[in-house]
PDB file of N, CA and C in Angstrom:
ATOM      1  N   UNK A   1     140.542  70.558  62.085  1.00  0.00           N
ATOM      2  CA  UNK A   1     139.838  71.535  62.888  1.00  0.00           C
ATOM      3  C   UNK A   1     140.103  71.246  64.361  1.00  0.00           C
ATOM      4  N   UNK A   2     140.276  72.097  65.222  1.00  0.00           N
ATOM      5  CA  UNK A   2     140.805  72.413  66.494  1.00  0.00           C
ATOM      6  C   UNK A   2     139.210  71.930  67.296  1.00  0.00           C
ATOM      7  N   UNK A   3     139.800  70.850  68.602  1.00  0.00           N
ATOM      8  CA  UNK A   3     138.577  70.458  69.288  1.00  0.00           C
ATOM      9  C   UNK A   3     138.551  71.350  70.121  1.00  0.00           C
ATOM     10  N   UNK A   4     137.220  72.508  69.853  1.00  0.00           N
ATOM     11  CA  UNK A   4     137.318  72.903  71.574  1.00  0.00           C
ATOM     12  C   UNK A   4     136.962  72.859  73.038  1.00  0.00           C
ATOM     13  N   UNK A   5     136.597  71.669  72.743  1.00  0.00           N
ATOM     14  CA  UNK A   5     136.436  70.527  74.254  1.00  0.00           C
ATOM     15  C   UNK A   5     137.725  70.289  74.873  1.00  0.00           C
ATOM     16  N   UNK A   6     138.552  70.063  73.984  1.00  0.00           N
ATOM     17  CA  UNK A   6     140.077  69.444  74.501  1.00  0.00           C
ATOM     18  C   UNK A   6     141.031  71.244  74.703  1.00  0.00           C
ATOM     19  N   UNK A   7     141.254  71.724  75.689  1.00  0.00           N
ATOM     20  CA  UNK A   7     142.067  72.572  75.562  1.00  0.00           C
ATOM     21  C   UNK A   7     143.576  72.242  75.336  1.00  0.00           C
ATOM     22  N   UNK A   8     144.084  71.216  74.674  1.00  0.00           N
ATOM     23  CA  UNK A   8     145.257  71.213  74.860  1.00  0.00           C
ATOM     24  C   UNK A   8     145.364  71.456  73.268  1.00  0.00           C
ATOM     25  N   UNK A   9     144.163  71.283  72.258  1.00  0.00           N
ATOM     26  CA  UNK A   9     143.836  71.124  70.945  1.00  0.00           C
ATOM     27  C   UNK A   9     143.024  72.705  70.863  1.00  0.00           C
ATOM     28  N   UNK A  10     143.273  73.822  71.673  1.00  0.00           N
ATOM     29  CA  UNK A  10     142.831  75.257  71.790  1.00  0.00           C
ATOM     30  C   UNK A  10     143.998  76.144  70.978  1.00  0.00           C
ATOM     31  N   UNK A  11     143.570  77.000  70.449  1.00  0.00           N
ATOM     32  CA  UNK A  11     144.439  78.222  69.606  1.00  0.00           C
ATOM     33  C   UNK A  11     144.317  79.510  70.685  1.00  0.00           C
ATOM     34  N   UNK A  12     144.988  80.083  70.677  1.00  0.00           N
ATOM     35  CA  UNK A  12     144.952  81.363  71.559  1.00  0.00           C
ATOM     36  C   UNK A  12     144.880  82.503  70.424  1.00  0.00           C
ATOM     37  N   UNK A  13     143.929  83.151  70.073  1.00  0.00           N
ATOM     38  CA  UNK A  13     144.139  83.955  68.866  1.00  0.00           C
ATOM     39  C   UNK A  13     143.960  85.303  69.697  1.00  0.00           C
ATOM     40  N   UNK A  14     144.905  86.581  69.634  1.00  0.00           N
ATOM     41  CA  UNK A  14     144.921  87.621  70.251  1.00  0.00           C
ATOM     42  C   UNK A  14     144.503  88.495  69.362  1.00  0.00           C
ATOM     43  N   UNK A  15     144.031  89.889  69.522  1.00  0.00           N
ATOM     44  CA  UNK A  15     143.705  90.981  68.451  1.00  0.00           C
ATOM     45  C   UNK A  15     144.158  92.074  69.173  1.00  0.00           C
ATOM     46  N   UNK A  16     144.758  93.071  68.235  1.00  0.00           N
ATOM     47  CA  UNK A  16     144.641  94.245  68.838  1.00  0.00           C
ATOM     48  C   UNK A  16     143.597  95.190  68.747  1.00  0.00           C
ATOM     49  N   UNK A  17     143.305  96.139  69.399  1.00  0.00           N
ATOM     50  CA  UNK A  17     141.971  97.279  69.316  1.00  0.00           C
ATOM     51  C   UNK A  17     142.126  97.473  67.792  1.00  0.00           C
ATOM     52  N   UNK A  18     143.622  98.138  67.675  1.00  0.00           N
ATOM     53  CA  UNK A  18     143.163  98.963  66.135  1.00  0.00           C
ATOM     54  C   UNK A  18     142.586  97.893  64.993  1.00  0.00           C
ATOM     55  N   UNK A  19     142.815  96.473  64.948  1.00  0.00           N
ATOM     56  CA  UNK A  19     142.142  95.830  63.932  1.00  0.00           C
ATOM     57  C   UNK A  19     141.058  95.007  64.569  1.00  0.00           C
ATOM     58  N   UNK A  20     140.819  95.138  65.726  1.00  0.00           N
ATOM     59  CA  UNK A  20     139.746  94.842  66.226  1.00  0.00           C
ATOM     60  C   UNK A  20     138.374  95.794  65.870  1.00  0.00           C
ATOM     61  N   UNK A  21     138.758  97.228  65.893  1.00  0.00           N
ATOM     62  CA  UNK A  21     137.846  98.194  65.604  1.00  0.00           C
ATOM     63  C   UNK A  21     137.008  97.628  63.929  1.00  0.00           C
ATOM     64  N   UNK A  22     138.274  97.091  63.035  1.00  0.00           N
ATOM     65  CA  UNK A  22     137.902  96.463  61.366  1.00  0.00           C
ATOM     66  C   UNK A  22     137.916  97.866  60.968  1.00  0.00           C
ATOM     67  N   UNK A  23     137.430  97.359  59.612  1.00  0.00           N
ATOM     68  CA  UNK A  23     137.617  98.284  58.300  1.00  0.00           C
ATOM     69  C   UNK A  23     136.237  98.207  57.780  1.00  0.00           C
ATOM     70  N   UNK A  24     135.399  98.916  57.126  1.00  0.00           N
ATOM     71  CA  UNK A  24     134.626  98.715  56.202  1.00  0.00           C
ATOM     72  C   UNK A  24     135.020  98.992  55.081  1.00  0.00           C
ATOM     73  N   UNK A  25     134.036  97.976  54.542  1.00  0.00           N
ATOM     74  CA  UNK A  25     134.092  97.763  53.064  1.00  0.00           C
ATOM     75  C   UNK A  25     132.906  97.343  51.998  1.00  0.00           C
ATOM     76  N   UNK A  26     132.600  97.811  51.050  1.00  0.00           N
ATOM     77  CA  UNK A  26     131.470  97.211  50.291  1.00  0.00           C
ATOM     78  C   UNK A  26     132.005  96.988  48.825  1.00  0.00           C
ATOM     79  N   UNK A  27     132.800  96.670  49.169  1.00  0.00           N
ATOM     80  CA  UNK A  27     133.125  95.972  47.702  1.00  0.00           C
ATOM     81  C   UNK A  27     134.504  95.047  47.549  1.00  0.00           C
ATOM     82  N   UNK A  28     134.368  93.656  47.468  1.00  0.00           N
ATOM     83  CA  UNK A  28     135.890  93.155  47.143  1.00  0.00           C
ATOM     84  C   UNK A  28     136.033  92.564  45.614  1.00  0.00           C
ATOM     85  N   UNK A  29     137.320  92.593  45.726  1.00  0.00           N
ATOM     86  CA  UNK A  29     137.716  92.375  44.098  1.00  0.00           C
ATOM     87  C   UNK A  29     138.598  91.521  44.252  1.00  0.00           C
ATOM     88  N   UNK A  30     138.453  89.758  44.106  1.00  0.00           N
ATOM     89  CA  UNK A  30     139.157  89.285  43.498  1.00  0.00           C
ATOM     90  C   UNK A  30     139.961  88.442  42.948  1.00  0.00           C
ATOM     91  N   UNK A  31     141.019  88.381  42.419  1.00  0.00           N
ATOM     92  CA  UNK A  31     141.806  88.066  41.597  1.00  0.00           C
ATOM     93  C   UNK A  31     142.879  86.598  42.333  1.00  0.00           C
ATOM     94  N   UNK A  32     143.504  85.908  41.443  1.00  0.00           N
ATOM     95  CA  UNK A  32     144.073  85.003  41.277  1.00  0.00           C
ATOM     96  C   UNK A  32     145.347  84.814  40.427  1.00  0.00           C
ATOM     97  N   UNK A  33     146.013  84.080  41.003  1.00  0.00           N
ATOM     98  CA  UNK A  33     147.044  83.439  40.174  1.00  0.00           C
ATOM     99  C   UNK A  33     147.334  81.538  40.071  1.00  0.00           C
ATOM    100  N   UNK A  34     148.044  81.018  39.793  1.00  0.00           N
ATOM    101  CA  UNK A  34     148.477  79.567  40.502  1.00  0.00           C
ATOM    102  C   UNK A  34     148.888  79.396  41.688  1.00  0.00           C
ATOM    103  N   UNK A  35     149.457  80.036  42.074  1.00  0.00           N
ATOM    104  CA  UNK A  35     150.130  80.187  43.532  1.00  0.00           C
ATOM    105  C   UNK A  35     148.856  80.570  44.890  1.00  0.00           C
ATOM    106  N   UNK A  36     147.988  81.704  44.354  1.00  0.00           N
ATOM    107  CA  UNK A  36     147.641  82.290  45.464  1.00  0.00           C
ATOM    108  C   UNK A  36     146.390  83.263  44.857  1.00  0.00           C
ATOM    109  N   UNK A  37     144.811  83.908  46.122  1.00  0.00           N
ATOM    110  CA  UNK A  37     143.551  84.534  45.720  1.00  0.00           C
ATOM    111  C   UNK A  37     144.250  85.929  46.250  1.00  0.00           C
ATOM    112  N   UNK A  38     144.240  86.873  45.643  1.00  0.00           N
ATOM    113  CA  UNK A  38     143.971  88.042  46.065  1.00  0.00           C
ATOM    114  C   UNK A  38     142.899  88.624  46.335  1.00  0.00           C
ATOM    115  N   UNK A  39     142.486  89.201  47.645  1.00  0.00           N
ATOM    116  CA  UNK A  39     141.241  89.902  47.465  1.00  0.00           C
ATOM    117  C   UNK A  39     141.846  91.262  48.228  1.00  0.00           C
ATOM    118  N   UNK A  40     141.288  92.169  47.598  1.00  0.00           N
ATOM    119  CA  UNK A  40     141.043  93.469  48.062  1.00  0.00           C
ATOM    120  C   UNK A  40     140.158  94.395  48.696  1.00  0.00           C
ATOM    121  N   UNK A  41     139.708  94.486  49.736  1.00  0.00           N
ATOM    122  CA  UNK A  41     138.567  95.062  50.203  1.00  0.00           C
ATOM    123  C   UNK A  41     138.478  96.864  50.021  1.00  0.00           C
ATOM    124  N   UNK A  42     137.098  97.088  49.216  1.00  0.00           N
ATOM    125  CA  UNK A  42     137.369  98.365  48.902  1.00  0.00           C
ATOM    126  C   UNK A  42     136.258  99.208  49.473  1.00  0.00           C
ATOM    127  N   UNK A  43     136.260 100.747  49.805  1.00  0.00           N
ATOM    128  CA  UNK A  43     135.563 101.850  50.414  1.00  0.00           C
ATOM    129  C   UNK A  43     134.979 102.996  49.269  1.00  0.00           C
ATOM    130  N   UNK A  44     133.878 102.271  49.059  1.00  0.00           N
ATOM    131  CA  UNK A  44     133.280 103.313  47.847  1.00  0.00           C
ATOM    132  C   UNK A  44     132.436 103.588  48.845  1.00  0.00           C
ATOM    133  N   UNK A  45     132.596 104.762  47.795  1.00  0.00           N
ATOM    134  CA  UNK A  45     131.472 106.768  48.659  1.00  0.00           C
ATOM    135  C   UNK A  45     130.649 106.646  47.376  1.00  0.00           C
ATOM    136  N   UNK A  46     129.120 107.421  47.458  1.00  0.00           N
ATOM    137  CA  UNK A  46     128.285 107.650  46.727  1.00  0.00           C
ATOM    138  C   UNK A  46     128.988 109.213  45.919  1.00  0.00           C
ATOM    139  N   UNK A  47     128.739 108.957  45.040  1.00  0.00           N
ATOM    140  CA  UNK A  47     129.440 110.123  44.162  1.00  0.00           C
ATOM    141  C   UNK A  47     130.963 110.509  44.021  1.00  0.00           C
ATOM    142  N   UNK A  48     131.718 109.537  44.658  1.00  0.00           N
ATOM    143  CA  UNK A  48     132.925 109.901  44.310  1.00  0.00           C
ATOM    144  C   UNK A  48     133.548 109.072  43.458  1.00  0.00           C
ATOM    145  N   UNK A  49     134.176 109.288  42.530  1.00  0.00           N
ATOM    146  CA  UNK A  49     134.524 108.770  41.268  1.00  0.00           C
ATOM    147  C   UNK A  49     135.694 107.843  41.909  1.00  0.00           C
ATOM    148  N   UNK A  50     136.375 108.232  43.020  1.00  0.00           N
ATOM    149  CA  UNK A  50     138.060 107.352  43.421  1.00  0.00           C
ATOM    150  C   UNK A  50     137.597 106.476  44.442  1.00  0.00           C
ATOM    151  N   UNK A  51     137.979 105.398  44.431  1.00  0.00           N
ATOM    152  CA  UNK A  51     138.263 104.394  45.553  1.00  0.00           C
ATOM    153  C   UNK A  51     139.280 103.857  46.258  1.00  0.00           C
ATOM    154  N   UNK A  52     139.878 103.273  47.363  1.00  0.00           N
ATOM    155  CA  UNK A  52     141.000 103.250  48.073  1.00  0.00           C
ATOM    156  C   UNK A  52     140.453 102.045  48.185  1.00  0.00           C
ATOM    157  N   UNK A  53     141.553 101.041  48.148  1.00  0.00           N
ATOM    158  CA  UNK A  53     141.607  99.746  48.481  1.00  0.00           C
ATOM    159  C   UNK A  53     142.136 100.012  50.423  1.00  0.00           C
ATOM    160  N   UNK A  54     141.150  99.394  50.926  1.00  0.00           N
ATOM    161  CA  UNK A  54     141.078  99.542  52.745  1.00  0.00           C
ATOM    162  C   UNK A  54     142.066  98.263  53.260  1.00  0.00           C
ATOM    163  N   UNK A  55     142.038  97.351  52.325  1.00  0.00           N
ATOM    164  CA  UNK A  55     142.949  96.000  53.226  1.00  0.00           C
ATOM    165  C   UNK A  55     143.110  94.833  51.826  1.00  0.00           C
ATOM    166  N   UNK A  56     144.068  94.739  52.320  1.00  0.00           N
ATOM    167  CA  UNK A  56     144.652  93.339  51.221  1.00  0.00           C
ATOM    168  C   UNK A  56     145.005  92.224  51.792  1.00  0.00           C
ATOM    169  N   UNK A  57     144.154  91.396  51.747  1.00  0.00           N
ATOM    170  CA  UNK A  57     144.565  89.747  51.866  1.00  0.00           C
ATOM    171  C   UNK A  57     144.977  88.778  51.053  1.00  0.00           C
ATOM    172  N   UNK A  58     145.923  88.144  51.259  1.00  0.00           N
ATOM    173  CA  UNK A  58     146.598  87.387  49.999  1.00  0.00           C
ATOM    174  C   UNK A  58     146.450  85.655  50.262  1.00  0.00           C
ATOM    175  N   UNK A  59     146.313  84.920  50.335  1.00  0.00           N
ATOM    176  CA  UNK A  59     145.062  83.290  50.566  1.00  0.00           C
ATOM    177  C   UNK A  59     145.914  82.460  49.707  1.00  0.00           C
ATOM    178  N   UNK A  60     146.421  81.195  50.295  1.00  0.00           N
ATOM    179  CA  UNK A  60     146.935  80.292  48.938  1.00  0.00           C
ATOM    180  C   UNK A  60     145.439  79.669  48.498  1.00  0.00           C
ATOM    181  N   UNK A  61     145.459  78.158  47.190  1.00  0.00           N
ATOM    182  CA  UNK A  61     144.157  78.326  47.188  1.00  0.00           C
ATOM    183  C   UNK A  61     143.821  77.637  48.013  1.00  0.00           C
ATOM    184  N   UNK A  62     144.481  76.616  48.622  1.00  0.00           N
ATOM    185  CA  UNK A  62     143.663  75.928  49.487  1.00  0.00           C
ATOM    186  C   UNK A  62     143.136  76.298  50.761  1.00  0.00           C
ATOM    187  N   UNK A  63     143.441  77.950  51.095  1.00  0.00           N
ATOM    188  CA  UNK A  63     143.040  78.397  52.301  1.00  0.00           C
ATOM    189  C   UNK A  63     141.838  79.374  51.803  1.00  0.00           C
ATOM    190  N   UNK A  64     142.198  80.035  50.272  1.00  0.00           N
ATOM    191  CA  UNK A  64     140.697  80.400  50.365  1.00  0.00           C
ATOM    192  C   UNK A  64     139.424  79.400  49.696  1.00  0.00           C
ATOM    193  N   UNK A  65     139.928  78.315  49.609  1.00  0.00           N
ATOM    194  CA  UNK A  65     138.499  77.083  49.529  1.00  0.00           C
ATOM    195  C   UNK A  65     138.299  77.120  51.083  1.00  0.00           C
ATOM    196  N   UNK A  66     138.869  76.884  52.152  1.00  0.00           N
ATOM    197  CA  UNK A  66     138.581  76.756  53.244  1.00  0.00           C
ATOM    198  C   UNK A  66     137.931  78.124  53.431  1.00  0.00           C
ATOM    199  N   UNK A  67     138.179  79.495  53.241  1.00  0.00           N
ATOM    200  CA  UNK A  67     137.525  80.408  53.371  1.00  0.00           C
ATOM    201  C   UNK A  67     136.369  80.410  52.954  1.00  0.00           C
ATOM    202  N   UNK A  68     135.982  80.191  51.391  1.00  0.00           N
ATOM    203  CA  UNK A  68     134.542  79.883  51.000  1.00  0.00           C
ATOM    204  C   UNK A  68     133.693  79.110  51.281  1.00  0.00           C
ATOM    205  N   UNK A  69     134.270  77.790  52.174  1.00  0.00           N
ATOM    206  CA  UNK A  69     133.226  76.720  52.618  1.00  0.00           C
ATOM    207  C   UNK A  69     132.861  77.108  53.704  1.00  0.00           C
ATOM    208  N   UNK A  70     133.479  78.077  54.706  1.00  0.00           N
ATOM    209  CA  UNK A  70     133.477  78.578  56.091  1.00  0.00           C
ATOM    210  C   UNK A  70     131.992  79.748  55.687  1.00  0.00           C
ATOM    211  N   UNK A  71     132.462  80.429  55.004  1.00  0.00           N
ATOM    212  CA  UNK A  71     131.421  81.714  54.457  1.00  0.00           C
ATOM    213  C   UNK A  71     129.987  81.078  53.709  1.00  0.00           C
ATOM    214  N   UNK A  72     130.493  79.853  52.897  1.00  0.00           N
ATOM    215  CA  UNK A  72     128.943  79.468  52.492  1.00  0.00           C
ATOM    216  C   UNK A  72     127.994  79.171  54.073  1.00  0.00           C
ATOM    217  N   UNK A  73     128.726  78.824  54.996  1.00  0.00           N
ATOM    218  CA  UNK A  73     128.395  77.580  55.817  1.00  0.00           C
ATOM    219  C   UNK A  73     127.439  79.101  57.075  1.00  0.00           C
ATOM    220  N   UNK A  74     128.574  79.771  57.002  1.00  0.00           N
ATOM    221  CA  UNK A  74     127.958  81.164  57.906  1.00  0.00           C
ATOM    222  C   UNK A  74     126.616  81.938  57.492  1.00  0.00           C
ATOM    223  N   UNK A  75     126.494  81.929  55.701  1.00  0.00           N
ATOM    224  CA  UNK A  75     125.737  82.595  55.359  1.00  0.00           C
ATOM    225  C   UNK A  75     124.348  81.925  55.215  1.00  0.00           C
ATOM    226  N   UNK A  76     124.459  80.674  55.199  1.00  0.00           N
ATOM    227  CA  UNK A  76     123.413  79.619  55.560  1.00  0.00           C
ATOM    228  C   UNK A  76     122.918  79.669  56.811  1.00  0.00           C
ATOM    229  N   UNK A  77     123.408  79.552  57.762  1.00  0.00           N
ATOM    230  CA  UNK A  77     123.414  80.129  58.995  1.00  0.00           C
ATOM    231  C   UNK A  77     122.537  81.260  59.242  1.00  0.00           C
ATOM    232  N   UNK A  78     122.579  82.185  59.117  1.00  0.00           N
ATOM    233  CA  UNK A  78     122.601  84.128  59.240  1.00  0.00           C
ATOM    234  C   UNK A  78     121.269  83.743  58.497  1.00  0.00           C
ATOM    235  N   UNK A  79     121.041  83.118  57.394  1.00  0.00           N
ATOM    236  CA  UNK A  79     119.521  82.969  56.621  1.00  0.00           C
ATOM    237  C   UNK A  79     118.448  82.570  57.298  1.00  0.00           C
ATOM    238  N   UNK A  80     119.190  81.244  58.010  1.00  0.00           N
ATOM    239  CA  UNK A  80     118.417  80.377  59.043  1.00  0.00           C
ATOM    240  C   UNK A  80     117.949  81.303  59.980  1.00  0.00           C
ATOM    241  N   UNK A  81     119.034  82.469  60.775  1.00  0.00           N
ATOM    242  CA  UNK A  81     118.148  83.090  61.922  1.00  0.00           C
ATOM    243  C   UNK A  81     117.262  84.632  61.427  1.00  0.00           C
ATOM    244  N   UNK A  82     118.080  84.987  59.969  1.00  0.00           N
ATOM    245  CA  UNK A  82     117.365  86.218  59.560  1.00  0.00           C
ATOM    246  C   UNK A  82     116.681  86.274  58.267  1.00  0.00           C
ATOM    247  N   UNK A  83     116.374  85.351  57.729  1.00  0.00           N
ATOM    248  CA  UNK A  83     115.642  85.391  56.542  1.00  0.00           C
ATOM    249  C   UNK A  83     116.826  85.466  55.384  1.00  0.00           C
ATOM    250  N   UNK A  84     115.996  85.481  54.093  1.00  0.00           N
ATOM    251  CA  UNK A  84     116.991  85.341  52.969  1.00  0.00           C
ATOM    252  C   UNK A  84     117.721  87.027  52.880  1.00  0.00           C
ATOM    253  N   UNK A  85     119.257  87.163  52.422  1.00  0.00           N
ATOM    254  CA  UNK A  85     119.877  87.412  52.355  1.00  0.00           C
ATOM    255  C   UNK A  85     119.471  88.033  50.622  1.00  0.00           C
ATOM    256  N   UNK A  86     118.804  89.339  50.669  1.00  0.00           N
ATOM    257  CA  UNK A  86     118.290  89.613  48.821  1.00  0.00           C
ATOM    258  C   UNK A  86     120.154  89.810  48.291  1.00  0.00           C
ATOM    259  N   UNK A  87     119.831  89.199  46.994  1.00  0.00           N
ATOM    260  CA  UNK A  87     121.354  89.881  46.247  1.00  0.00           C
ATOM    261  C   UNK A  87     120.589  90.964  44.989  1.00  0.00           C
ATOM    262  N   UNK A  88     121.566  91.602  44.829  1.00  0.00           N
ATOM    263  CA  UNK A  88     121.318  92.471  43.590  1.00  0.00           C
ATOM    264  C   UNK A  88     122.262  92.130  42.055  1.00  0.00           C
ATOM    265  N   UNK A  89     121.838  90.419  42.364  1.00  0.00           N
ATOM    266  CA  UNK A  89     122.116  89.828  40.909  1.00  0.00           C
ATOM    267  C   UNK A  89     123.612  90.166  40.747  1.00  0.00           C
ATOM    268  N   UNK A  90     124.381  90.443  41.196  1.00  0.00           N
ATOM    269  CA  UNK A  90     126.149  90.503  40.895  1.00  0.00           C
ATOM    270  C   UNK A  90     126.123  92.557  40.626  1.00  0.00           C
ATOM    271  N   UNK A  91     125.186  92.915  40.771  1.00  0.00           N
ATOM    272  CA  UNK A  91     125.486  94.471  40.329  1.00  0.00           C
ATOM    273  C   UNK A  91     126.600  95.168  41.496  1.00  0.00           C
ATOM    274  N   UNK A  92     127.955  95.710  40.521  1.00  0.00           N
ATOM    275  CA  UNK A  92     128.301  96.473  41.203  1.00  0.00           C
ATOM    276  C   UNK A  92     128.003  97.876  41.603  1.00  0.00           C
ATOM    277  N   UNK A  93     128.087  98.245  42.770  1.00  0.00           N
ATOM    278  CA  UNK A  93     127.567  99.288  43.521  1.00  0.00           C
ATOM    279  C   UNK A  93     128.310 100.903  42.395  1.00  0.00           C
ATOM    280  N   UNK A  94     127.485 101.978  42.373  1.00  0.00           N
ATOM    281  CA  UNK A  94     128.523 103.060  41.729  1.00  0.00           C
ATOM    282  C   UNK A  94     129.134 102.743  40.424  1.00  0.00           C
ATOM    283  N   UNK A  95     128.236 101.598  39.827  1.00  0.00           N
ATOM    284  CA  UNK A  95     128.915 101.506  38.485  1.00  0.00           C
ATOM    285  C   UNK A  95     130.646 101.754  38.473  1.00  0.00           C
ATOM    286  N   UNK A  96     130.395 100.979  39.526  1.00  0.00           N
ATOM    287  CA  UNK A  96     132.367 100.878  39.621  1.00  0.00           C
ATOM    288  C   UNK A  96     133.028  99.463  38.511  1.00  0.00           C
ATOM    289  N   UNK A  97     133.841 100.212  37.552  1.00  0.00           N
ATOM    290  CA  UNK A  97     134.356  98.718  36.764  1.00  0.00           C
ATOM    291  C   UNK A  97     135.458  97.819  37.539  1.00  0.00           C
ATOM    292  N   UNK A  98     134.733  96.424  36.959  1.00  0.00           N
ATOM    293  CA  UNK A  98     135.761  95.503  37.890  1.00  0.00           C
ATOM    294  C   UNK A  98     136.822  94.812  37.169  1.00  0.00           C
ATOM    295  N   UNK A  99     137.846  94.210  37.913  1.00  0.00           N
ATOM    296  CA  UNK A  99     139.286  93.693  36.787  1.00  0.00           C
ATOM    297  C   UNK A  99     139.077  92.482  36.125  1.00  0.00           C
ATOM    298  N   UNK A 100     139.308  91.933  35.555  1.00  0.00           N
ATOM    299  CA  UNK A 100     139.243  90.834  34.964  1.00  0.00           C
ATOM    300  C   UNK A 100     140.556  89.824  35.538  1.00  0.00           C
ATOM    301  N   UNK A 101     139.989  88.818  36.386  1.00  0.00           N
ATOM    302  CA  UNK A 101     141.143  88.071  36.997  1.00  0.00           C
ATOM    303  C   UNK A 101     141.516  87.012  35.860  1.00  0.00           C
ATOM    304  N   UNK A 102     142.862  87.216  36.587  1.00  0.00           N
ATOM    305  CA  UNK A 102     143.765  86.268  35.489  1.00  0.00           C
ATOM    306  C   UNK A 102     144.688  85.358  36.103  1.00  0.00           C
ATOM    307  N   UNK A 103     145.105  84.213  35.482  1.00  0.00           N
ATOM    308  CA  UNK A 103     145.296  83.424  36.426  1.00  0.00           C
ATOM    309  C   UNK A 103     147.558  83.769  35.812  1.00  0.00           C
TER     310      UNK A 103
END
C-alpha cells in the first residue's frame, strides 16, 4: 500500500468526466474461473423483462480478494457513520434469474 505521507510513494490516478460521471447499477453478477472474477454490473428497470449489462470488470483473484477486503473494510465504515446497512437476505431485485458460476 502506497504511503501518502511520502509523495515520492504517491500514484497520480487521472479520470475522465465521462467515467467520472459512473454508471448505475443494481445488480452484479459474478462469475469466475482459475485465472480470473468476472463481474458484471447490471441496469434493471421495474417492469421490464430485458437487462443490459452497463460495465464489465474482469479481476485476477488476487485483486478481487483485495477488492473484497477493501469493500468489507468501507462497508464497516459507512455502518459506523450511518447505521446498519438492512439486506434483503440475498433477494434478487425483479425476480431476475442469476447464472450459476463456474469455475
Amino acid at each position: 500500500m502506497a504511503d501518502i505521507k511520502n509523495p515520492a510513494n504517491q500514484i497520480n490516478i487521472e479520470i475522465s468526466d465521462e467515467v467520472g460521471e459512473g454508471i448505475y447499477s443494481n445488480l452484479a453478477i459474478i462469475t469466475h474461473s482459475p485465472a480470473e472474477f468476472i463481474v458484471d454490473f447490471v441496469k434493471m428497470m421495474p417492469g421490464v423483462p430485458k437487462a443490459k449489462v452497463k460495465s464489465r470488470i474482469i479481476l485476477t483473484p488476487q485483486h478481487a480478494k483485495r477488492l473484497y477486503k477493501a469493500l468489507k473494510e468501507n462497508v464497516a465504515k459507512y455502518e459506523a457513520m450511518h447505521g446498519e446497512i438492512k439486506d434483503s437476505e440475498g433477494d434478487i431485485p425483479y425476480n431476475f434469474p442469476t447464472p450459476i458460476a463456474q469455475a
